[in-house]
C-alpha atoms as a PDB file:
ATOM      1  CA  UNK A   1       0.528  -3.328 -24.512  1.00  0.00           C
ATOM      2  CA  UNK A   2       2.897  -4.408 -21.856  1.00  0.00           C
ATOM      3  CA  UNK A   3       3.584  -8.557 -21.768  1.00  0.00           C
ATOM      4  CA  UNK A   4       4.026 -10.171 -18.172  1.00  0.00           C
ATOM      5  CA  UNK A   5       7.614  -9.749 -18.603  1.00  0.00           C
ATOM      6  CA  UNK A   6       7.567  -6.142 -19.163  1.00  0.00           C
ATOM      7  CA  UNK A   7       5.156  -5.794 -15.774  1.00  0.00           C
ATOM      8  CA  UNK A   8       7.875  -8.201 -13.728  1.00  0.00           C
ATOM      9  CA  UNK A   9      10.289  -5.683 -15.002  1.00  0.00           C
ATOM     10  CA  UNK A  10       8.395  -2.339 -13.951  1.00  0.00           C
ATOM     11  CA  UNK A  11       8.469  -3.524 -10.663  1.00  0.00           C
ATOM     12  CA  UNK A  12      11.988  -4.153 -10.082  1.00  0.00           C
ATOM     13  CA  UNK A  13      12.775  -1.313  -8.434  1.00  0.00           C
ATOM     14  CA  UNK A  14      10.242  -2.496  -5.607  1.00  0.00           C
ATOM     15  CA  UNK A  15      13.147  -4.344  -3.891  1.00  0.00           C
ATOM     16  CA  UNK A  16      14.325  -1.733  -2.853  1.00  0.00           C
ATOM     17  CA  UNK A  17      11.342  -0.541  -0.242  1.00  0.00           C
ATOM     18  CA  UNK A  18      10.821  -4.388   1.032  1.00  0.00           C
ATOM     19  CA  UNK A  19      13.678  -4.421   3.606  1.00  0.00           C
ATOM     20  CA  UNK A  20      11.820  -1.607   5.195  1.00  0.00           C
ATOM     21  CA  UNK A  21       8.229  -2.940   4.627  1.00  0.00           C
ATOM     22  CA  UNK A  22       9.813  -6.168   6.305  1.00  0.00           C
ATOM     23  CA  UNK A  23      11.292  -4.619   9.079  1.00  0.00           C
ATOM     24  CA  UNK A  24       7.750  -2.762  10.149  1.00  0.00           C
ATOM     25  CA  UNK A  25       6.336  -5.912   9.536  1.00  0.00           C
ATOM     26  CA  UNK A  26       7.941  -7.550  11.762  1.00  0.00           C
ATOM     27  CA  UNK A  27       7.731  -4.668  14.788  1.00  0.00           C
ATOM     28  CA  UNK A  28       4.180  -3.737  14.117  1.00  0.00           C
ATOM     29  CA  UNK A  29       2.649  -7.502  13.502  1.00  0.00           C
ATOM     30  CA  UNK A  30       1.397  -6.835   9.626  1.00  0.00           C
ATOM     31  CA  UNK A  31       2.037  -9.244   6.491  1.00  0.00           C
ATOM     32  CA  UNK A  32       2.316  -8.153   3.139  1.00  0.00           C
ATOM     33  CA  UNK A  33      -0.744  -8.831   0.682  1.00  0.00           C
ATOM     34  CA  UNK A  34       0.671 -11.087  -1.550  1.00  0.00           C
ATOM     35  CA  UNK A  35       1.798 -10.035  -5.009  1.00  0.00           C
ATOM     36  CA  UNK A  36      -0.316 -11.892  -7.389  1.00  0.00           C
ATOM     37  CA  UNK A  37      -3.567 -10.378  -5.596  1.00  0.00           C
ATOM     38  CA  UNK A  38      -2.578  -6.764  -6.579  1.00  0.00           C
ATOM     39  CA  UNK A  39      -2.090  -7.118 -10.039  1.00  0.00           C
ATOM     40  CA  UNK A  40       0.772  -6.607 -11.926  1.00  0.00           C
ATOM     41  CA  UNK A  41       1.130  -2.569 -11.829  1.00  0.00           C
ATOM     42  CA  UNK A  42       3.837  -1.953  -9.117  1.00  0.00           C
ATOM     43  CA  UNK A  43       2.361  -1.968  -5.608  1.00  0.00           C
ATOM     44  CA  UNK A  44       2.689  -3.386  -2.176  1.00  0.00           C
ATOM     45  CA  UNK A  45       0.100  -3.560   0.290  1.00  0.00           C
ATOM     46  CA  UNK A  46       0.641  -4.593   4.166  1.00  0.00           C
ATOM     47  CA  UNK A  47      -2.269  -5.669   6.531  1.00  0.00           C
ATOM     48  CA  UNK A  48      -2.516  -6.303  10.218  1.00  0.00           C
ATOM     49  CA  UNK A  49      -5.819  -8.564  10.228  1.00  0.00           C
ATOM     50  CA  UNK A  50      -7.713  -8.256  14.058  1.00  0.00           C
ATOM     51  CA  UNK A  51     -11.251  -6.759  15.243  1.00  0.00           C
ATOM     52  CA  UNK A  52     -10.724  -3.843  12.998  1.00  0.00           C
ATOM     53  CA  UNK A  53      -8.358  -4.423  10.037  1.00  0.00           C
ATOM     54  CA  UNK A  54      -5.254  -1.760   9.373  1.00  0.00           C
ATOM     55  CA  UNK A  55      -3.426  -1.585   5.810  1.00  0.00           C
ATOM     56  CA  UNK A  56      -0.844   0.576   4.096  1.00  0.00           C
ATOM     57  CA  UNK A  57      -1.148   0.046   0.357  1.00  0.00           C
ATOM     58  CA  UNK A  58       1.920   2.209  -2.058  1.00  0.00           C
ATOM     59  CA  UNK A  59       1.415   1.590  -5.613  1.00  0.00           C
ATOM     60  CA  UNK A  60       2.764   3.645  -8.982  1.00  0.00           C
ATOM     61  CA  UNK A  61       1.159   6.605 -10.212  1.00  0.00           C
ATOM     62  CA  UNK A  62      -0.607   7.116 -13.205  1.00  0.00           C
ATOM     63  CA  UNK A  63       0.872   9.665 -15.670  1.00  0.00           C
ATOM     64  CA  UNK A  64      -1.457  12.906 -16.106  1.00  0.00           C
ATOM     65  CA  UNK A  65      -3.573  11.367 -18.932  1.00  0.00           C
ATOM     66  CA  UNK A  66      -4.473   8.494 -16.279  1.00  0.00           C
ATOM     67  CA  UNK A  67      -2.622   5.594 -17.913  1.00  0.00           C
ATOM     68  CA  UNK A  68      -0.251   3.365 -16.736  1.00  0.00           C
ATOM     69  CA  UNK A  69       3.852   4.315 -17.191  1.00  0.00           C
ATOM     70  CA  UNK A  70       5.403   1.159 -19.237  1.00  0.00           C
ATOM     71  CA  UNK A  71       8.862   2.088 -17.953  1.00  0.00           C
ATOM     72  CA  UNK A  72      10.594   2.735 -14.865  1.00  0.00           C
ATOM     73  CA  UNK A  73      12.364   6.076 -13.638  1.00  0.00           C
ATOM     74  CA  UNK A  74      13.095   7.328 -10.437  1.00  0.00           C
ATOM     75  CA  UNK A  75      11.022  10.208 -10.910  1.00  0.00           C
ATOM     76  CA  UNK A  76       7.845   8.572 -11.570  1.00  0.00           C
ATOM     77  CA  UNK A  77       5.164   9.602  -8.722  1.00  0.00           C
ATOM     78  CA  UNK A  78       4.308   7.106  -6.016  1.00  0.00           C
ATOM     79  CA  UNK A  79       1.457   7.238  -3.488  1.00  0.00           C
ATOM     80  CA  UNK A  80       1.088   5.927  -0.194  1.00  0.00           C
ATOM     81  CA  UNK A  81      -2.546   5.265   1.798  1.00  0.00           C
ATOM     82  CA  UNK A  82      -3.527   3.726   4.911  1.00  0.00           C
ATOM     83  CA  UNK A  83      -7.002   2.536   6.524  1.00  0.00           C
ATOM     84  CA  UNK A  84      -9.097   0.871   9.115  1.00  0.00           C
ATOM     85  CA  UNK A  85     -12.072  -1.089   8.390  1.00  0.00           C
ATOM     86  CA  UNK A  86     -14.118  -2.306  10.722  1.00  0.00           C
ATOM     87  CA  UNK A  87     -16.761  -5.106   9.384  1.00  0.00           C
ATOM     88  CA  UNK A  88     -19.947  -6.612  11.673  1.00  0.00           C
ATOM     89  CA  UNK A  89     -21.738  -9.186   9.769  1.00  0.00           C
ATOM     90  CA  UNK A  90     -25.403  -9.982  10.648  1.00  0.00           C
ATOM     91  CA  UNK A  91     -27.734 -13.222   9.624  1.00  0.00           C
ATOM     92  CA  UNK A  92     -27.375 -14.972   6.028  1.00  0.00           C
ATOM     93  CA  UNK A  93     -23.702 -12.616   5.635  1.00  0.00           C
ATOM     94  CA  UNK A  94     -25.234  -9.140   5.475  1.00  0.00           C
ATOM     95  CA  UNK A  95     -23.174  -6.984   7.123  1.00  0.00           C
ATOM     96  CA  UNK A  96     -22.081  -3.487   7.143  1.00  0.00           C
ATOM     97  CA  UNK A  97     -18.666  -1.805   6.762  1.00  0.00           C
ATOM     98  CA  UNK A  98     -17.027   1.038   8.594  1.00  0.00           C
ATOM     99  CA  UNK A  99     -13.639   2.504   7.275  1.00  0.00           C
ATOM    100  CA  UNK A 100     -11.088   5.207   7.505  1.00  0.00           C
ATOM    101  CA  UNK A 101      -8.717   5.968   4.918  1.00  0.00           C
ATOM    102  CA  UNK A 102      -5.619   8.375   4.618  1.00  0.00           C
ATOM    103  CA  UNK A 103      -3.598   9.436   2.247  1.00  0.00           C
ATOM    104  CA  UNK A 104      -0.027   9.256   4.009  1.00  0.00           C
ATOM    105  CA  UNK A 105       1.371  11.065   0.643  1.00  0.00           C
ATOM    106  CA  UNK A 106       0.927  11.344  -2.783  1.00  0.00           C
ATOM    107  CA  UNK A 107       2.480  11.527  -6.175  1.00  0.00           C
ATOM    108  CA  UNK A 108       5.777  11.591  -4.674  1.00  0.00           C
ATOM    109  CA  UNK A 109       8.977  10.706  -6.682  1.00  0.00           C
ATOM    110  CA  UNK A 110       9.909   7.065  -6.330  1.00  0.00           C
ATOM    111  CA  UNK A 111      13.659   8.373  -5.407  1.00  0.00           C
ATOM    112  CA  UNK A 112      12.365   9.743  -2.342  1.00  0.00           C
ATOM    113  CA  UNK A 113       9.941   7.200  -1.391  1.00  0.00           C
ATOM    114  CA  UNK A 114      13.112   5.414   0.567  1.00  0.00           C
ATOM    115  CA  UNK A 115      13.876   7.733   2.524  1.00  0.00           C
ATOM    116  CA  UNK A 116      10.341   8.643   4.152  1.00  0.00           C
ATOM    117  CA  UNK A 117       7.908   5.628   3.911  1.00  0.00           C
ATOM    118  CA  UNK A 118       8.770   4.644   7.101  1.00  0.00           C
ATOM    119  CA  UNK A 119       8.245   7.469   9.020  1.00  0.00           C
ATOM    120  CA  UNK A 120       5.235   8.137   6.824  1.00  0.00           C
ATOM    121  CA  UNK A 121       3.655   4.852   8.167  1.00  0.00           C
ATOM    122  CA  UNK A 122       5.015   5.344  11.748  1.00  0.00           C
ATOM    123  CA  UNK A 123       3.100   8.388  11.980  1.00  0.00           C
ATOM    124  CA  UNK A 124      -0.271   7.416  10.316  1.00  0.00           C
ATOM    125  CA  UNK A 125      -0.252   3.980  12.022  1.00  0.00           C
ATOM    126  CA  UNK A 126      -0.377   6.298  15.216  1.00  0.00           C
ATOM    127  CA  UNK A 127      -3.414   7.860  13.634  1.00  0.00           C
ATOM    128  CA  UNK A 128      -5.256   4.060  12.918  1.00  0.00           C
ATOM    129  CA  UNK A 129      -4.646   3.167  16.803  1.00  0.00           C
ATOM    130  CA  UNK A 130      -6.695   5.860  17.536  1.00  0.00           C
ATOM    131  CA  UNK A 131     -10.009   3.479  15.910  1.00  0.00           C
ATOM    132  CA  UNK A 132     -12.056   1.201  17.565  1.00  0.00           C
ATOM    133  CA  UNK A 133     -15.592  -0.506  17.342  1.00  0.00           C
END
């Protein structure tokens, strides 16, 4: 079982994706989900909050018995998803709840996650605009 220090350590290699999570951030007027709400399995999730809410969410793999990995490597898969949800609330908070979700890509090695999440979210953010109530 992994301690909190072992899960601080599995995500190390997150650093490396947050200059470009920051920079669409900052261009396309989302804020990252802050850490201690995911958990600790690696992951990063950005929302834009409005009438109809966008996120991108990337987050480790599970190996192909559907368990966590308790080390890092480069070739461990990553996946990247996106949505829109849309949520009208009526009298004493009932409400109902439209989304879409996307699967930008999937069970990709982390070494080449650098090189195409942004284009990957470029392209499906496109996609989201498309929504609306």
């Amino acid at each position: 079982m992994l301690t909190k220090a072992d899960y601080v350590r599995l995500r190390q290699h997150l650093r490396e994706l947050r200059p470009v999570f920051k920079e669409f951030c900052k261009e396309q007027n989302f804020e990252f989900v802050a850490r201690r709400a995911l958990g600790r399995y690696p992951r990063m999730r950005l929302v834009q909050e409005g009438p109809i809410k966008l996120y991108f969410d990337l987050w480790m793999d599970l190996d192909s018995d559907g368990r966590r990995f308790e080390g890092f490597s480069r070739d461990l898969p990553y996946s990247l998803y996106c949505g829109a949800i849309l949520a009208e609330y009526a009298a004493q908070n009932k409400g109902t709840w439209f989304s879409r979700d996307f699967t930008c890509f999937s069970g990709k090695p982390f070494h080449i996650v650098p090189g195409i999440l942004r284009e990957e979210m470029e392209k499906y953010l496109a996609l989201l605009g498309q929504f609306d109530a």
